[in-house]
C-alpha atoms as a PDB file:
ATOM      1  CA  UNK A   1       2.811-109.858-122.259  1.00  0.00           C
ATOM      2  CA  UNK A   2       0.188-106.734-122.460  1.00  0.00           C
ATOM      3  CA  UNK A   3      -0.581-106.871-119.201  1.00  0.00           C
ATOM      4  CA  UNK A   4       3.055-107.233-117.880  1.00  0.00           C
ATOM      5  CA  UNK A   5       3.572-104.224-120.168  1.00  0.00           C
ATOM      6  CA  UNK A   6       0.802-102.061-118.995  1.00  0.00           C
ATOM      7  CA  UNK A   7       1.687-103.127-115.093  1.00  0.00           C
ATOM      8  CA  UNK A   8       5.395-101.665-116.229  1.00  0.00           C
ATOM      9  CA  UNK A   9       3.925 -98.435-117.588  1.00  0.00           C
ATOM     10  CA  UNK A  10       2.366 -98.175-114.422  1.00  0.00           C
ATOM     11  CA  UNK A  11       4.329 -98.266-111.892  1.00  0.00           C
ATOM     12  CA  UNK A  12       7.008 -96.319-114.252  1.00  0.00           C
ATOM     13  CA  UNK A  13       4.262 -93.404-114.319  1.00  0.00           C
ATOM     14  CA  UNK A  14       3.723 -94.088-110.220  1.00  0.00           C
ATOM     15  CA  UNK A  15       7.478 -93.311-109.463  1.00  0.00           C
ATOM     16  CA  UNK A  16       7.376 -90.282-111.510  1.00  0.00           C
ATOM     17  CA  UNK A  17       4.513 -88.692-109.709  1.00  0.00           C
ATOM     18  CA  UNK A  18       6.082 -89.357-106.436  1.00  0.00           C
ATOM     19  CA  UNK A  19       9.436 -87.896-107.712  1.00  0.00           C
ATOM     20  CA  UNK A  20       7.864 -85.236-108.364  1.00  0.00           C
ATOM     21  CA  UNK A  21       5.492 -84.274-105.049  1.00  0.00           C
ATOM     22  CA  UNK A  22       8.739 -85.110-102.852  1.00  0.00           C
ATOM     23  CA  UNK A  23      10.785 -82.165-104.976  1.00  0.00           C
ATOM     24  CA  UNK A  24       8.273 -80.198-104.391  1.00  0.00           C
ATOM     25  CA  UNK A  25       8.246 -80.681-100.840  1.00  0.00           C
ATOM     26  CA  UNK A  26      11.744 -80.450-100.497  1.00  0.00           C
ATOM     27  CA  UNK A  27      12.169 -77.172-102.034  1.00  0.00           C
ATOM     28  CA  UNK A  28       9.442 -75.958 -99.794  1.00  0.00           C
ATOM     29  CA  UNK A  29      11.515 -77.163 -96.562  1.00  0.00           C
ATOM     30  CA  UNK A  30      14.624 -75.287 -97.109  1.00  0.00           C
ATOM     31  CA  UNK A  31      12.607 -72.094 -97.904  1.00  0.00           C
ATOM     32  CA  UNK A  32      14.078 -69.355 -96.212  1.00  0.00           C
ATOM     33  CA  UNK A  33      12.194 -67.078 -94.042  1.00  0.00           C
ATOM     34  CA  UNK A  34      12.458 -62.935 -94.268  1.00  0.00           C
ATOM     35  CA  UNK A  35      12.987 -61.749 -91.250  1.00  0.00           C
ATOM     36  CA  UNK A  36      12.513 -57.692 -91.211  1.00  0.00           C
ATOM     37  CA  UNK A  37      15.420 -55.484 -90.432  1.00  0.00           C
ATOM     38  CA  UNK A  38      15.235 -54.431 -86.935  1.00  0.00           C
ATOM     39  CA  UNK A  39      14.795 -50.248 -86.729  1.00  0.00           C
ATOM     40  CA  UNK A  40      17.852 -47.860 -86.656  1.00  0.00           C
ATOM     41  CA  UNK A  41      19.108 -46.546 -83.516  1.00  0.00           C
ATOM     42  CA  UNK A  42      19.120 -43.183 -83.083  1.00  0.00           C
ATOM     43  CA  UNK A  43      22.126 -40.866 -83.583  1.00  0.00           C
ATOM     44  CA  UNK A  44      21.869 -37.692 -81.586  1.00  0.00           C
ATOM     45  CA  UNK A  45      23.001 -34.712 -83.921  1.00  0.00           C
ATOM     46  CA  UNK A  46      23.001 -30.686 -83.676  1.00  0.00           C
ATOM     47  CA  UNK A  47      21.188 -27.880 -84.808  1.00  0.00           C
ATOM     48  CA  UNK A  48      20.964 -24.182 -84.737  1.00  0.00           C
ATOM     49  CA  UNK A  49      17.230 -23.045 -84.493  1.00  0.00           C
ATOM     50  CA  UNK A  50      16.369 -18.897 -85.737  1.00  0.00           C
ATOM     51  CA  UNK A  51      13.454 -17.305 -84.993  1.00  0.00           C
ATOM     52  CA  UNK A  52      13.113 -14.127 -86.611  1.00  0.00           C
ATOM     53  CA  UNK A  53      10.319 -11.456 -87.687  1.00  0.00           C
ATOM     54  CA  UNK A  54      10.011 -10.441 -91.310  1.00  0.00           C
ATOM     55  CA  UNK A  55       8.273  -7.831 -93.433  1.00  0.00           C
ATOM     56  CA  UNK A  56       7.088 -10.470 -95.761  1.00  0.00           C
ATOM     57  CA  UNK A  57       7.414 -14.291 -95.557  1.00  0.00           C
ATOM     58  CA  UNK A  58       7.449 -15.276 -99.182  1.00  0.00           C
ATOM     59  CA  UNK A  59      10.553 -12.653 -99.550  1.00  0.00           C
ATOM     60  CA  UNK A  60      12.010 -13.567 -96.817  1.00  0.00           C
ATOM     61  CA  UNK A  61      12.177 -17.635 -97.936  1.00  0.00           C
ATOM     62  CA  UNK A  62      13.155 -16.386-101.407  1.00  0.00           C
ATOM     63  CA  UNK A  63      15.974 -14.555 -99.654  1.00  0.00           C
ATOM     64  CA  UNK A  64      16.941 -16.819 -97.006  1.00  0.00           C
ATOM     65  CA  UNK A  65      16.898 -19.703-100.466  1.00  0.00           C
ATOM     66  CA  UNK A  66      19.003 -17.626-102.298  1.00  0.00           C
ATOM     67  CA  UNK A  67      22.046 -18.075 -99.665  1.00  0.00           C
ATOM     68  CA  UNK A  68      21.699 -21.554 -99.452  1.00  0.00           C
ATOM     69  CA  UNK A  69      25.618 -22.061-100.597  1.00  0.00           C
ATOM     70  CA  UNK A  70      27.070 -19.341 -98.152  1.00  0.00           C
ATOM     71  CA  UNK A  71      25.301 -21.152 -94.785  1.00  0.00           C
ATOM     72  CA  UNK A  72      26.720 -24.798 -97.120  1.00  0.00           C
ATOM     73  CA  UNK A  73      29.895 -23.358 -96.342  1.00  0.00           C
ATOM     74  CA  UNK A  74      29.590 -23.293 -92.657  1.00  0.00           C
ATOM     75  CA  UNK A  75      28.603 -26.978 -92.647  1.00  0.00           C
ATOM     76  CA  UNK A  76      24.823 -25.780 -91.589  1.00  0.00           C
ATOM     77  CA  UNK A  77      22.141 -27.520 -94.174  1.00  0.00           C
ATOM     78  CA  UNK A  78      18.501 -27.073 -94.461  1.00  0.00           C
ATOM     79  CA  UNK A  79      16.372 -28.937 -92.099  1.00  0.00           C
ATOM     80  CA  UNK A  80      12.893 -27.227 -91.351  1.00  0.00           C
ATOM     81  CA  UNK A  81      11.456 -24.227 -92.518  1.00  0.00           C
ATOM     82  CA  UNK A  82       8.231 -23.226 -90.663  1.00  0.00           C
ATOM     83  CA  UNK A  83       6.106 -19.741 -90.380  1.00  0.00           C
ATOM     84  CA  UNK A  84       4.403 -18.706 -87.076  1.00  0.00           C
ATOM     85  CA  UNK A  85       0.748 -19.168 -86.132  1.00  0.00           C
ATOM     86  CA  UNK A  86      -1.279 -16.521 -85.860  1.00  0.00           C
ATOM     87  CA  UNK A  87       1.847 -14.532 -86.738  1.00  0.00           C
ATOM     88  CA  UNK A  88       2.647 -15.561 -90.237  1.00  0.00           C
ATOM     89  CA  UNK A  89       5.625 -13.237 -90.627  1.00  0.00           C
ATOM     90  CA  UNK A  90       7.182 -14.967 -88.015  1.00  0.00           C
ATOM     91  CA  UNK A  91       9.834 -17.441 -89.276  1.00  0.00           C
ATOM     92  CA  UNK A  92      11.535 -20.207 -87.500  1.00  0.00           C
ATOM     93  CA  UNK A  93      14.465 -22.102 -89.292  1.00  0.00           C
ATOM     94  CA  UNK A  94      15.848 -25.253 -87.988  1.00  0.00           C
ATOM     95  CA  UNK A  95      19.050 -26.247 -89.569  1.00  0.00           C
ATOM     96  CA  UNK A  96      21.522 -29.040 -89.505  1.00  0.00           C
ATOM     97  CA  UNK A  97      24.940 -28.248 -88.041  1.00  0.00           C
ATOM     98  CA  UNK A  98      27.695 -30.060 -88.606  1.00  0.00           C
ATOM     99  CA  UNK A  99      30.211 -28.073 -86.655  1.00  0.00           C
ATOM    100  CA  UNK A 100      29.100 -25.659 -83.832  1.00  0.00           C
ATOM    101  CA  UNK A 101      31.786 -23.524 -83.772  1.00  0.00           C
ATOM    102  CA  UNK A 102      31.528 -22.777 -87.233  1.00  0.00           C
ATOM    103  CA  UNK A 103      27.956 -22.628 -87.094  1.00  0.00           C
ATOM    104  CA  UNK A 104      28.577 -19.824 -84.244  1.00  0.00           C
ATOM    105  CA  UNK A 105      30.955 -18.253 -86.329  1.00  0.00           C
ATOM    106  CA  UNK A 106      28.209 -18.282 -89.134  1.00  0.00           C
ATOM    107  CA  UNK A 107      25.674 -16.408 -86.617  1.00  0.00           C
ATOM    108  CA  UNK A 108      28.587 -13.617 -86.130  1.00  0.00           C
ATOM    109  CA  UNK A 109      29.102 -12.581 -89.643  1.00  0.00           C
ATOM    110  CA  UNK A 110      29.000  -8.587 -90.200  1.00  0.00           C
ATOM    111  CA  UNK A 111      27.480  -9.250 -93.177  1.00  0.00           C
ATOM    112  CA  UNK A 112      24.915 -11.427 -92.224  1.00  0.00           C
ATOM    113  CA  UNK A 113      23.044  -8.944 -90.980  1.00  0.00           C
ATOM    114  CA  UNK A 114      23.417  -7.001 -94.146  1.00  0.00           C
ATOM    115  CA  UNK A 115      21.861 -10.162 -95.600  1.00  0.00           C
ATOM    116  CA  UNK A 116      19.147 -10.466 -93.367  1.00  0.00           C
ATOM    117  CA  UNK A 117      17.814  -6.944 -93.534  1.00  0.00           C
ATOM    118  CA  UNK A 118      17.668  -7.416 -97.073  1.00  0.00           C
ATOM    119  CA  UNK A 119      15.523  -9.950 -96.850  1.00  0.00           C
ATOM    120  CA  UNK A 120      13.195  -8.251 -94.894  1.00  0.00           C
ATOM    121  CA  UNK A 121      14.062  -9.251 -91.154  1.00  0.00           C
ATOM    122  CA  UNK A 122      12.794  -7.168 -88.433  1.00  0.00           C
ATOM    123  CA  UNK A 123      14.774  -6.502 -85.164  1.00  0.00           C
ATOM    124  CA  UNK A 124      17.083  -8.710 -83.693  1.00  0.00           C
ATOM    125  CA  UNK A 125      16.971 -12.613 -84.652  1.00  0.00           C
ATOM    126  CA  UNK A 126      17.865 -15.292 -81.694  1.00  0.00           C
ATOM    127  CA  UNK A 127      19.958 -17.994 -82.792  1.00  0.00           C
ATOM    128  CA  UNK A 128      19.921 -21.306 -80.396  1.00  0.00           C
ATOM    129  CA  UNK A 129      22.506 -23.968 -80.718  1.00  0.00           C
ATOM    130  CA  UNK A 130      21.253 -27.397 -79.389  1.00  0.00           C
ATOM    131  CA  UNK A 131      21.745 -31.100 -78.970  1.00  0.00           C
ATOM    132  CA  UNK A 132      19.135 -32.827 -80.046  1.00  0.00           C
ATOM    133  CA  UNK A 133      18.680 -36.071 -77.967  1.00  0.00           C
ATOM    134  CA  UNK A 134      15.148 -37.614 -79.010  1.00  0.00           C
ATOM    135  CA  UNK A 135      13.744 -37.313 -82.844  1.00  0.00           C
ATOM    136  CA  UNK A 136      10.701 -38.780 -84.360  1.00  0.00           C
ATOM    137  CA  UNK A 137      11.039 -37.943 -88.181  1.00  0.00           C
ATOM    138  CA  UNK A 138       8.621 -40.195 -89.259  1.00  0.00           C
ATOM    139  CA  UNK A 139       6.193 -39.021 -91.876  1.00  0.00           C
ATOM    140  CA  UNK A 140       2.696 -37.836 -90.247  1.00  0.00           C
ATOM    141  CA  UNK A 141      -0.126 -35.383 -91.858  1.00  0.00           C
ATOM    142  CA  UNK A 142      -0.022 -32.688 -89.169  1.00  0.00           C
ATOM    143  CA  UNK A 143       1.910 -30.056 -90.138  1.00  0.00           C
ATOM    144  CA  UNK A 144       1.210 -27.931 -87.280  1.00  0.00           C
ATOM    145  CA  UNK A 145       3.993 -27.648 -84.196  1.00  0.00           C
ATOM    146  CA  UNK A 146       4.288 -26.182 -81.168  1.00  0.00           C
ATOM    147  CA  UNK A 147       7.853 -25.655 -79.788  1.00  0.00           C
ATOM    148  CA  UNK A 148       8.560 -25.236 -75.926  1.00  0.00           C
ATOM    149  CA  UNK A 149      11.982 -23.833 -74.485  1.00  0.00           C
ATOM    150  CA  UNK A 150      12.337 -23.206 -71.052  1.00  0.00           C
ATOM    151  CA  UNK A 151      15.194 -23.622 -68.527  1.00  0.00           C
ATOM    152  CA  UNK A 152      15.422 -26.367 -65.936  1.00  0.00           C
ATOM    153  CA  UNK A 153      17.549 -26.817 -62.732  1.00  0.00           C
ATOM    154  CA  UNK A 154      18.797 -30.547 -63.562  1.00  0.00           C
ATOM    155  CA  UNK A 155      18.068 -31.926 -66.643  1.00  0.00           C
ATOM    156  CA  UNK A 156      18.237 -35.469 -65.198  1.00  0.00           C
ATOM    157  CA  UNK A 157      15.475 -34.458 -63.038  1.00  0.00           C
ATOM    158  CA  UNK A 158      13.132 -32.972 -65.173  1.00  0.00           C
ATOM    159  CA  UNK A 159      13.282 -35.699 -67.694  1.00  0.00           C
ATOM    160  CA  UNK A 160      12.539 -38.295 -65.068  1.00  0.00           C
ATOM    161  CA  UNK A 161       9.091 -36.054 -64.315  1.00  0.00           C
ATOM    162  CA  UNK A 162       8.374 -35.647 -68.150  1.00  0.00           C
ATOM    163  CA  UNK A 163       8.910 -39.271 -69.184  1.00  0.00           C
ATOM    164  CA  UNK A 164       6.412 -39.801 -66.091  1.00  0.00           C
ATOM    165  CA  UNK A 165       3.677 -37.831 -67.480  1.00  0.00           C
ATOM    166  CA  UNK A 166       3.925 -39.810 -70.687  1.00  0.00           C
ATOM    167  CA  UNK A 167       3.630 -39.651 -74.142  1.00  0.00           C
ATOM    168  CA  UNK A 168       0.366 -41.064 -73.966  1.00  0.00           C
ATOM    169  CA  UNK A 169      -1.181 -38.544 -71.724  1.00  0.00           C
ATOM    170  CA  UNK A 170       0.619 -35.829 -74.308  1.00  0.00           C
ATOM    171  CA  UNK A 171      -1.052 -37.303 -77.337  1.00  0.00           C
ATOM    172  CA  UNK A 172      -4.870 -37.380 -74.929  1.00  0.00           C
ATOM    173  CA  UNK A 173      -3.925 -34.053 -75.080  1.00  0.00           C
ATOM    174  CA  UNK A 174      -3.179 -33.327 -78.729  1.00  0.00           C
ATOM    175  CA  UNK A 175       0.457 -33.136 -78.439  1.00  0.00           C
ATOM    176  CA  UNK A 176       2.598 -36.023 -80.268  1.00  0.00           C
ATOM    177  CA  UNK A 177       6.174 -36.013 -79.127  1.00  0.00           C
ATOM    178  CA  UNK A 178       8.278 -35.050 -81.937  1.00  0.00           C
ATOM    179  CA  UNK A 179      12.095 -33.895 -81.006  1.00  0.00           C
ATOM    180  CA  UNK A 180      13.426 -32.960 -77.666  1.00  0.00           C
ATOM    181  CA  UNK A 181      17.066 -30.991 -77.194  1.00  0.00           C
ATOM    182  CA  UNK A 182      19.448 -29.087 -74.776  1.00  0.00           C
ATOM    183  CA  UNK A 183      21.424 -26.745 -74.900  1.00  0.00           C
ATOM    184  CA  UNK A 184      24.536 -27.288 -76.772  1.00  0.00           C
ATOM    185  CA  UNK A 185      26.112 -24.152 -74.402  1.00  0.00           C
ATOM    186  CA  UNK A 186      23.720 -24.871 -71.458  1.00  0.00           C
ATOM    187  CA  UNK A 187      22.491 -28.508 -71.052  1.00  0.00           C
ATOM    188  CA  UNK A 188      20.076 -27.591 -68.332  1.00  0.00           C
ATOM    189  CA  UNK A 189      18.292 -25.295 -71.479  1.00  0.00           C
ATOM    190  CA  UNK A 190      14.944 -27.853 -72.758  1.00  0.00           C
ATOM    191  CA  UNK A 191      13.526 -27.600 -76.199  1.00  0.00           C
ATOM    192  CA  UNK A 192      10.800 -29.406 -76.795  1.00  0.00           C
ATOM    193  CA  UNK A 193       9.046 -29.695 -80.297  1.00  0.00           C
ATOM    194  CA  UNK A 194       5.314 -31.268 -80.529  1.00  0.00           C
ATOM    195  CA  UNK A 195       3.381 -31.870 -83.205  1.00  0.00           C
ATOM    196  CA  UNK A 196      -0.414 -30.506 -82.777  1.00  0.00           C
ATOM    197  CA  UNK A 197      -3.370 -33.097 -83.295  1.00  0.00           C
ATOM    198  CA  UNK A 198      -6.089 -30.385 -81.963  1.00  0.00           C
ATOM    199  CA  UNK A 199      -5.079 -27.440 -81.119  1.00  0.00           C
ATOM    200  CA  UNK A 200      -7.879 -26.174 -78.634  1.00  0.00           C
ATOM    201  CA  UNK A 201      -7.435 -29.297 -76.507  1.00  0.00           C
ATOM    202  CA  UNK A 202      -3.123 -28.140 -76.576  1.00  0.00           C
ATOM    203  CA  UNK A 203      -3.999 -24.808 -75.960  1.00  0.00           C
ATOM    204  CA  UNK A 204      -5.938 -26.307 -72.619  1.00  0.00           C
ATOM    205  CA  UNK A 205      -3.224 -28.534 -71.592  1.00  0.00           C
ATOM    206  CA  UNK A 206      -0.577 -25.807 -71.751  1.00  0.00           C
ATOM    207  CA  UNK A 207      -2.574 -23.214 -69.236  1.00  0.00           C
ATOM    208  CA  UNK A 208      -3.518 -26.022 -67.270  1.00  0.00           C
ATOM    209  CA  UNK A 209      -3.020 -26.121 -63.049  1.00  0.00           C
ATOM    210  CA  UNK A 210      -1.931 -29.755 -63.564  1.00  0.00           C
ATOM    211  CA  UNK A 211       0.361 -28.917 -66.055  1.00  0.00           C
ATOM    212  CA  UNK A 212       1.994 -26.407 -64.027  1.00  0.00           C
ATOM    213  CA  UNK A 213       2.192 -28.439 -61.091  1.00  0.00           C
ATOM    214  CA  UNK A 214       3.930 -30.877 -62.989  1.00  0.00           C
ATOM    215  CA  UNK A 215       6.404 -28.499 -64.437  1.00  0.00           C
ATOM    216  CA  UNK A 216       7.339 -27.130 -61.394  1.00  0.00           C
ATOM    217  CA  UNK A 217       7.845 -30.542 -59.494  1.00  0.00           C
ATOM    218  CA  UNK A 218      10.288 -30.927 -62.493  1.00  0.00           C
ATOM    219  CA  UNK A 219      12.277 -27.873 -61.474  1.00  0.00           C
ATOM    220  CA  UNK A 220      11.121 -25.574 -64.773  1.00  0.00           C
ATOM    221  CA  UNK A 221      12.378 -22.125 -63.725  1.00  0.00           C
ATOM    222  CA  UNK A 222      10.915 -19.146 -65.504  1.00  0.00           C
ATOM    223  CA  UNK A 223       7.981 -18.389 -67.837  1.00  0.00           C
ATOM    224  CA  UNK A 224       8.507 -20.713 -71.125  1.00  0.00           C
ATOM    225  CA  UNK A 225       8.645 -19.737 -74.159  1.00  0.00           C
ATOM    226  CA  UNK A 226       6.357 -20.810 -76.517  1.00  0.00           C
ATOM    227  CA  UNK A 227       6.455 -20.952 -80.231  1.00  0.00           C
ATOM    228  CA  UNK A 228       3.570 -21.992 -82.273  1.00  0.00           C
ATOM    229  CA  UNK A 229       3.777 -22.272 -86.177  1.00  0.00           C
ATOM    230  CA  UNK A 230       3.239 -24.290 -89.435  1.00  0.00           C
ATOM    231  CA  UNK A 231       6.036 -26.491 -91.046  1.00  0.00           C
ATOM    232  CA  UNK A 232       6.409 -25.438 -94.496  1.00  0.00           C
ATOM    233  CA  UNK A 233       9.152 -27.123 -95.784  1.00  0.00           C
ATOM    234  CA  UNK A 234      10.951 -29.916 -94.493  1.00  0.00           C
ATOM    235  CA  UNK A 235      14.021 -30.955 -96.210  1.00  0.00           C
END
């Protein structure tokens, strides 16, 4: 009888283990994987880019700060805030638009003039309204930029010829694409906005004959303009 009982506790104990190891595996089979959530596609927006010279670029951002709710009003929010290299009282503003012909409107205040002087603007400001068709807004040390606009005879064209040099080749060349635009009033007008990686070899590639070659195989007409400067907010 104590060995029948002992052969009982046994196998009683056996079936319990088993129980057990075949949960365990179960719940491991219908585990779920994670699969990531595939990237965001792109949605192109608008923006009205200012370049403008001031006396003083701390009282000129205090200034420009302080009307924050009036440009609110116009459906134009803060974007990027950057001050020229070597000129440091040169300031570029890139701003959100949500409307362009309000946004134009905006540009055509009489009192925004008033406004600027006050805040220490020199001359006459340029105001560009563009559709911005390529962004990278992903978060990266350099802080430096370099902005290119220059006018093209078919955009079509030109991008074929820029997509050919490459990114790649850009970024040999210390220059990491970063946003790329037209002209909300003339889509044949390029801007181009690249973040700087080392600036001597950027320098090189912009005076470059191969460069230029390329450029005008892509149908650039005109001398570009070229913008260098240091982002100093970005909101």
């Amino acid at each position: 009888m104590f060995a029948s009982a002992v052969f009982i506790l046994c196998s009683c104990n056996s079936g319990g283990t088993d129980k057990e190891e075949t949960k365990a595996q179960d719940t491991t089979a219908t585990a779920t994987p994670v699969t990531p959530a595939p990237p965001q596609a792109f949605t192109p927006f608008k923006i009205l880019i200012a370049h403008q010279e001031v006396k003083n670029f701390e009282k000129w951002k205090a200034g420009y700060m302080a009307h924050d709710s009036m440009r609110k009003a116009y459906g134009i929010s803060n974007y990027v805030i950057g001050r020229g290299m070597p000129d440091s009282n040169m300031a570029v503003v890139i701003d959100k638009i949500n409307d362009l012909q309000k946004a134009k409107e905006f540009s055509t205040m009489p009192n925004l003039k008033e406004v600027m002087k006050n805040a220490g603007v020199i001359g006459t400001p340029t105001f560009s309204f563009v559709d911005v068709v390529r962004n990278d807004d992903s978060n990266i040390d350099q802080k430096d930029r370099i902005m290119v606009i220059h006018h093209v005879k078919n955009y079509d064209a030109w991008l074929k010829e820029y997509d050919k040099e490459g990114k790649n080749t850009r970024a040999e060349n210390g220059l990491l694409d970063r946003g790329l635009g037209r002209g909300a009033d003339d889509s044949n007008m390029v801007y181009i906005v690249f973040a700087v990686t080392d600036i001597a070899k950027a320098k090189a590639r912009m005076a470059s004959p191969e460069l230029k070659k390329i450029m005008t195989e892509a149908g650039v007409e005109g001398v570009p303009k070229i913008y260098t400067y240091q982002i100093v907010d970005k909101f």
